[in-house]
C-alpha atoms as a PDB file:
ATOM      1  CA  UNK A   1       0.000   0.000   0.000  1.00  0.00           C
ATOM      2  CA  UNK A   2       1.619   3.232  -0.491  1.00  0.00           C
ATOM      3  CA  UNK A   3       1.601   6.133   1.968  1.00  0.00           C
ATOM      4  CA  UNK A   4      -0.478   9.097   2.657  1.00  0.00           C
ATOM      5  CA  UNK A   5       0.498  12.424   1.062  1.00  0.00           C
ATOM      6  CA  UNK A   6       1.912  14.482   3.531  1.00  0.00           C
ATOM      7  CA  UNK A   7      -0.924  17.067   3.035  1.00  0.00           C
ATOM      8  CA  UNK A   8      -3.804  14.616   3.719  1.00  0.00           C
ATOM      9  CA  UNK A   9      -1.745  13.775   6.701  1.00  0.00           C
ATOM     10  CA  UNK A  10      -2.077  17.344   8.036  1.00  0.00           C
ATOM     11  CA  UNK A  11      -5.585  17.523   7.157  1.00  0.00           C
ATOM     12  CA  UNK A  12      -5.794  14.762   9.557  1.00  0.00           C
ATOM     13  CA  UNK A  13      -3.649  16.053  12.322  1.00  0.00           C
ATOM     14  CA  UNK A  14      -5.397  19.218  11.567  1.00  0.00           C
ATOM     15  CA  UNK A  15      -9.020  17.512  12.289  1.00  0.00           C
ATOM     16  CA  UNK A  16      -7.584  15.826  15.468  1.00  0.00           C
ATOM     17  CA  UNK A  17      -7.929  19.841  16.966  1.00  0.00           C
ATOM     18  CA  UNK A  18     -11.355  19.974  15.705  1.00  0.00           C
ATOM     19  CA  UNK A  19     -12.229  16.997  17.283  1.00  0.00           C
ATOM     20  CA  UNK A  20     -10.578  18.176  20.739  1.00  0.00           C
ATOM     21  CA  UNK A  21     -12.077  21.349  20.517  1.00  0.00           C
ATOM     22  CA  UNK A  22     -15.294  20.529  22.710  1.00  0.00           C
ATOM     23  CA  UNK A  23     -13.024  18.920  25.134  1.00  0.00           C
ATOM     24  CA  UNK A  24     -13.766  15.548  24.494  1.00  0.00           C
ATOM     25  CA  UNK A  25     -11.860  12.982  21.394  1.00  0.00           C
ATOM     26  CA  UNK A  26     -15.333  11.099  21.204  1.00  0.00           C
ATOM     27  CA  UNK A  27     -15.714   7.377  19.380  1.00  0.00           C
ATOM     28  CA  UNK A  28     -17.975   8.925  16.358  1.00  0.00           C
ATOM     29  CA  UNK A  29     -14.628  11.200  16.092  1.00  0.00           C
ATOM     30  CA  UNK A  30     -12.271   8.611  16.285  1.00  0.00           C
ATOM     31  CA  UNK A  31     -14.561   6.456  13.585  1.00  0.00           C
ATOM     32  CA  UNK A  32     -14.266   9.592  11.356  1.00  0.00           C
ATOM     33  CA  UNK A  33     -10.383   9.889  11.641  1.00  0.00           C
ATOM     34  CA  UNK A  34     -10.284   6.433  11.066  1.00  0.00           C
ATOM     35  CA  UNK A  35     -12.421   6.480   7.832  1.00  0.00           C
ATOM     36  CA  UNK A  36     -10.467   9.605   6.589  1.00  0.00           C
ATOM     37  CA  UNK A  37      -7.210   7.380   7.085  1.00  0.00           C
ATOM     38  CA  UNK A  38      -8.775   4.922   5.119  1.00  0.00           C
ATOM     39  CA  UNK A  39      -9.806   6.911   2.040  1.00  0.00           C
ATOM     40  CA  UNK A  40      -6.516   8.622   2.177  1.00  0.00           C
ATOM     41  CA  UNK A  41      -4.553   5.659   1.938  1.00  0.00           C
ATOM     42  CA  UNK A  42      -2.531   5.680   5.516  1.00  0.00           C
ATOM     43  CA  UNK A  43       0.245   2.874   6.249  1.00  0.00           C
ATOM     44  CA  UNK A  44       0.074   0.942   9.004  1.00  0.00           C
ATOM     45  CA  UNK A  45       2.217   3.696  10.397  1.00  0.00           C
ATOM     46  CA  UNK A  46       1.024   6.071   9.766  1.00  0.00           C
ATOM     47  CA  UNK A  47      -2.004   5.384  11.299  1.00  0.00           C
ATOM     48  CA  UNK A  48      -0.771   4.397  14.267  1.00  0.00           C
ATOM     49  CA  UNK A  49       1.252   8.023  14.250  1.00  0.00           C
ATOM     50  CA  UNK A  50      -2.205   9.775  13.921  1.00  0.00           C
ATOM     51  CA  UNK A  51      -4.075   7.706  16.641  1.00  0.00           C
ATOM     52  CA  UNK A  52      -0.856   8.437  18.886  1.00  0.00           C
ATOM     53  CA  UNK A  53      -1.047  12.048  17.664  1.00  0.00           C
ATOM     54  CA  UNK A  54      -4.590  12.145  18.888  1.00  0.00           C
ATOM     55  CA  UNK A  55      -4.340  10.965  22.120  1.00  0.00           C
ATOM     56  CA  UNK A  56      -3.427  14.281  23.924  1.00  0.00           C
ATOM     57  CA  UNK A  57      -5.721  17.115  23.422  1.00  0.00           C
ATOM     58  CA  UNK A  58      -5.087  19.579  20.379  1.00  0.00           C
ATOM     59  CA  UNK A  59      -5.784  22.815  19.609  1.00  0.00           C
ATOM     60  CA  UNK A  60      -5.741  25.356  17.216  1.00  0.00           C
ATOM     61  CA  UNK A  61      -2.516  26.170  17.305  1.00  0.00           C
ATOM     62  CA  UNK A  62      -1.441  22.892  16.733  1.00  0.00           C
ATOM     63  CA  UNK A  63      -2.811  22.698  13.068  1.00  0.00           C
ATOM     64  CA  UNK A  64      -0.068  22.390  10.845  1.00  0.00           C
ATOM     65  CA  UNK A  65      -0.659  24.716   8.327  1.00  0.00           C
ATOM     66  CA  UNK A  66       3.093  25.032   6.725  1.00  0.00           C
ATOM     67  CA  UNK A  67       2.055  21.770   5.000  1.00  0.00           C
ATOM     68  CA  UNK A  68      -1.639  22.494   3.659  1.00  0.00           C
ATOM     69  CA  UNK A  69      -1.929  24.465   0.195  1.00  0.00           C
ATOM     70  CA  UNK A  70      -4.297  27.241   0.000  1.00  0.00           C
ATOM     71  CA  UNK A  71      -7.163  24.290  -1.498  1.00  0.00           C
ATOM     72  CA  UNK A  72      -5.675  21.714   0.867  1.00  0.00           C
ATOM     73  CA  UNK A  73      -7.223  24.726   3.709  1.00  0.00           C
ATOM     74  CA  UNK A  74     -10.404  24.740   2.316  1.00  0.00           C
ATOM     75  CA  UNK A  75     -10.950  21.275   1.693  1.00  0.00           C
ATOM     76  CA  UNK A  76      -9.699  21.442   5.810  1.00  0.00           C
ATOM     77  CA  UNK A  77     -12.515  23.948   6.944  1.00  0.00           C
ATOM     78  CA  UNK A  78     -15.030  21.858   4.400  1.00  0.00           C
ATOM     79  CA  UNK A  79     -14.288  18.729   6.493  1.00  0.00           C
ATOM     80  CA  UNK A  80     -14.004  20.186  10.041  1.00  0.00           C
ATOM     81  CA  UNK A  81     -17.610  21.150   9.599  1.00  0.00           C
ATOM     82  CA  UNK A  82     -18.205  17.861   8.928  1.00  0.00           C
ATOM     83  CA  UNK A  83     -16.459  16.425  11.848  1.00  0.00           C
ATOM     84  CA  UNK A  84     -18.485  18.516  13.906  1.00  0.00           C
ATOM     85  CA  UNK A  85     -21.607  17.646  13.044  1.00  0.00           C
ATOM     86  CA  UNK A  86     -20.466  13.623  13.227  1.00  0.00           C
ATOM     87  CA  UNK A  87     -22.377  13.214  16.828  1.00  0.00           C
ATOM     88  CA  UNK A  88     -25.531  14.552  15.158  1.00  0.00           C
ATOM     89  CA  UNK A  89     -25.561  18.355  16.201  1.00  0.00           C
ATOM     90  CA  UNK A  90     -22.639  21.130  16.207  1.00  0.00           C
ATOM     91  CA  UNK A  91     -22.446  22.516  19.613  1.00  0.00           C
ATOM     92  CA  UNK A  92     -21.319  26.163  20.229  1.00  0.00           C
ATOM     93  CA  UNK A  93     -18.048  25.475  20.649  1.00  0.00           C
ATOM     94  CA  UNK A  94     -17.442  23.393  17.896  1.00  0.00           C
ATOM     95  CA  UNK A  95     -19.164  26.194  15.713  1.00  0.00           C
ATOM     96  CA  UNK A  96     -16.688  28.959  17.224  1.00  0.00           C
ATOM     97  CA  UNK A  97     -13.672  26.720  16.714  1.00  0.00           C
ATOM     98  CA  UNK A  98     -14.576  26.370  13.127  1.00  0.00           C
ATOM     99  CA  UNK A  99     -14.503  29.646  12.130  1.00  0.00           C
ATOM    100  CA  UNK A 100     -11.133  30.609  14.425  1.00  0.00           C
ATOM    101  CA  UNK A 101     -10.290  28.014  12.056  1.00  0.00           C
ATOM    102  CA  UNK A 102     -10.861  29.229   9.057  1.00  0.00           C
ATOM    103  CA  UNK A 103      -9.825  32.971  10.589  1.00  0.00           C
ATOM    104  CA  UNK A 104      -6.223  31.042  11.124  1.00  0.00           C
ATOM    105  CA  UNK A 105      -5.556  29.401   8.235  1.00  0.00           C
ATOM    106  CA  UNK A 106      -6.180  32.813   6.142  1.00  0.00           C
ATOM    107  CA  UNK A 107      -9.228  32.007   4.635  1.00  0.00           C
ATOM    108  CA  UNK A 108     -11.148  35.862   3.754  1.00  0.00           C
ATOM    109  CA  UNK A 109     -14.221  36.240   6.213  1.00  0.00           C
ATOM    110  CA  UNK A 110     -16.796  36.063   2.511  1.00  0.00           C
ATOM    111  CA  UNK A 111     -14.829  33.027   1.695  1.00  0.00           C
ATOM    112  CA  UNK A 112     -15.108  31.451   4.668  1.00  0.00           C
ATOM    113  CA  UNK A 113     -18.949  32.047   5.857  1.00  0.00           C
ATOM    114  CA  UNK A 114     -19.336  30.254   2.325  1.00  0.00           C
ATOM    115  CA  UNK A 115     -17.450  27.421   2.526  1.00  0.00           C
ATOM    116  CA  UNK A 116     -18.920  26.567   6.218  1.00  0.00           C
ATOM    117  CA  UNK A 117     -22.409  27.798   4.972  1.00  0.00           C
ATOM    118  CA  UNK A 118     -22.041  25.328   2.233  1.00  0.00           C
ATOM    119  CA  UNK A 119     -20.596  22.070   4.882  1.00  0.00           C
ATOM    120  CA  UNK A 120     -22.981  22.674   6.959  1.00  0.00           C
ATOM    121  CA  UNK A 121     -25.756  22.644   4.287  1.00  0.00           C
ATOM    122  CA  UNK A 122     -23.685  19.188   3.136  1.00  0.00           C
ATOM    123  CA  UNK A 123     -23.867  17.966   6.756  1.00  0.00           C
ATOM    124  CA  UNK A 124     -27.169  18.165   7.300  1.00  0.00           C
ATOM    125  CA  UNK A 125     -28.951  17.160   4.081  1.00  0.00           C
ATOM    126  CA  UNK A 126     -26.225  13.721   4.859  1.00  0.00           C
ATOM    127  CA  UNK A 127     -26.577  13.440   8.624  1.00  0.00           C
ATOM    128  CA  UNK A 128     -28.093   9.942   8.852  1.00  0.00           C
ATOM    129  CA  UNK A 129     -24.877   9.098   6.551  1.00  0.00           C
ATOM    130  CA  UNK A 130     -22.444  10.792   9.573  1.00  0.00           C
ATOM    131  CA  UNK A 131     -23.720   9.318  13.097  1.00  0.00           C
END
């Protein structure tokens, strides 16, 4: 099998914050990192780097934006919204972390409130397909 790009592995690390950012790494999280390492072809490895990764809490500043490309960041706030919706509901924090998110990775305020407008929109029309 070969390896994971290096940028889907930070969009990984990078969604291991998200899913910290309520305080709690939850099993629907962990199912989601898991699936994500899946579809983005992780090693053996590599996965296990990610699920050591994820076992202490993470947080915004940890995102590790140096290896994302300006649509590797989008694709990143697309799929945060996501994660936070993989329980069933986005709670407040998880909606304010999102857009610090986006704020901190450089995304435009327009450009952002779309992209999130647009996940969210995605998230909920598919939630049966998330929890």
């Amino acid at each position: 099998m070969r390896a994971m790009h290096v940028n889907d592995m930070a969009i990984v690390k990078a969604l291991i914050s998200v899913a910290w950012c309520d305080g709690d790494y939850g099993d629907q999280e962990k199912e989601m990192v898991e699936a994500l390492l899946q579809a983005f072809g992780a090693s053996a490895e590599q996965s296990a780097e990610v699920k050591a990764y994820a076992t202490t809490p993470r947080k915004l500043e940890d995102v590790p934006i140096e290896d994302l490309s300006a649509d590797d960041l989008r694709v990143l706030v697309q799929h945060a919204v996501l994660l936070t919706y993989v329980d069933g509901r986005q709670d407040d924090k998880e909606i304010e972390f999102v857009k610090r998110l986006a704020a901190y990775v450089g995304l435009p305020d327009a450009e952002a409130d779309a992209l999130i407008q647009a996940a969210e929109h995605r998230a909920m029309k598919h939630i049966g397909l998330l929890d």
